[in-house]
Protein backbone atom coordinates (compact mmCIF):
# COMPACT_ATOMS: atom_id res chain seq x y z
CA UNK A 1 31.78 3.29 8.04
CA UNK A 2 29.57 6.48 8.64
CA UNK A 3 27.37 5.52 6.30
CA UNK A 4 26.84 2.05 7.70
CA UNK A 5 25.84 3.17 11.52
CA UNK A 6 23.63 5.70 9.81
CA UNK A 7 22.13 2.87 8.05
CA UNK A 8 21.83 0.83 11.16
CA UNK A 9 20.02 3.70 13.17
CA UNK A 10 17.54 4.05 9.93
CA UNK A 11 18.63 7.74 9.17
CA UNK A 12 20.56 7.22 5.86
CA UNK A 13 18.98 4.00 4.17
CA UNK A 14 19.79 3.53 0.38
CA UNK A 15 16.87 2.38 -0.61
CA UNK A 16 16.14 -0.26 -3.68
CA UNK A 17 12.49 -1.34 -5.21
CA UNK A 18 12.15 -4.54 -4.74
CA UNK A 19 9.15 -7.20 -6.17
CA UNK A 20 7.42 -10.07 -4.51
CA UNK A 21 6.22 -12.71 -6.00
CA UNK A 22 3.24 -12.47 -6.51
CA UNK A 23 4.41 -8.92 -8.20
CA UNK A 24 3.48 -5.99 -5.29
CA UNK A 25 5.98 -3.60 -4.93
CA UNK A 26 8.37 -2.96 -1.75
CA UNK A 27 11.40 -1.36 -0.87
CA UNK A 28 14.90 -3.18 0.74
CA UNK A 29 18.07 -0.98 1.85
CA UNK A 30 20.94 -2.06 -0.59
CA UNK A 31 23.85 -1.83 2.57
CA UNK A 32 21.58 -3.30 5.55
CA UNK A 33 19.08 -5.09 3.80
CA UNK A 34 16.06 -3.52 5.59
CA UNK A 35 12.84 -3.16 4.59
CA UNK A 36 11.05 -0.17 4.50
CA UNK A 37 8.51 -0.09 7.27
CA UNK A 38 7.20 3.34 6.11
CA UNK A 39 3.84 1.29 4.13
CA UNK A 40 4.79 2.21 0.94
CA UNK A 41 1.33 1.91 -1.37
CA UNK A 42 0.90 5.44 -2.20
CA UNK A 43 2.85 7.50 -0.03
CA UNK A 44 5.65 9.78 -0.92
CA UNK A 45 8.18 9.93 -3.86
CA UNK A 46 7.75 6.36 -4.11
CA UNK A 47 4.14 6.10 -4.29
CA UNK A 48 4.29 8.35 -6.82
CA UNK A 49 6.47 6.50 -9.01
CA UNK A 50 4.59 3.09 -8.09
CA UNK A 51 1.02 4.43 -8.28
CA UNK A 52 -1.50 5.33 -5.76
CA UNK A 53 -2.60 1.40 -5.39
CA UNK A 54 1.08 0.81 -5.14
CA UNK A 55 1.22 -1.18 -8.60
């Protein structure tokens, strides 16, 4: 339940890589299914895993 409201005030997301369809790359919270408003492309551990063009 903790986890949820943490969720819901964006503090503790659980964050998933998603894919479009037109194959970019994007990130969707597994419990709330919220998507990560952050940008993405290129920017933090996630950018490094998806590349610096963000694909």
């Amino acid at each position: 339940m903790i986890k949820a409201l943490l969720c819901k005030l964006n503090i503790l997301n659980e964050w998933h890589v998603e894919h479009t369809d037109d194959g970019s790359l994007y990130k969707r919270c597994l419990r709330c299914g919220k998507d990560d408003d952050r940008g993405g492309g290129g920017t933090g551990t996630f950018g490094a895993w998806a590349g610096p063009a963000g694909g």
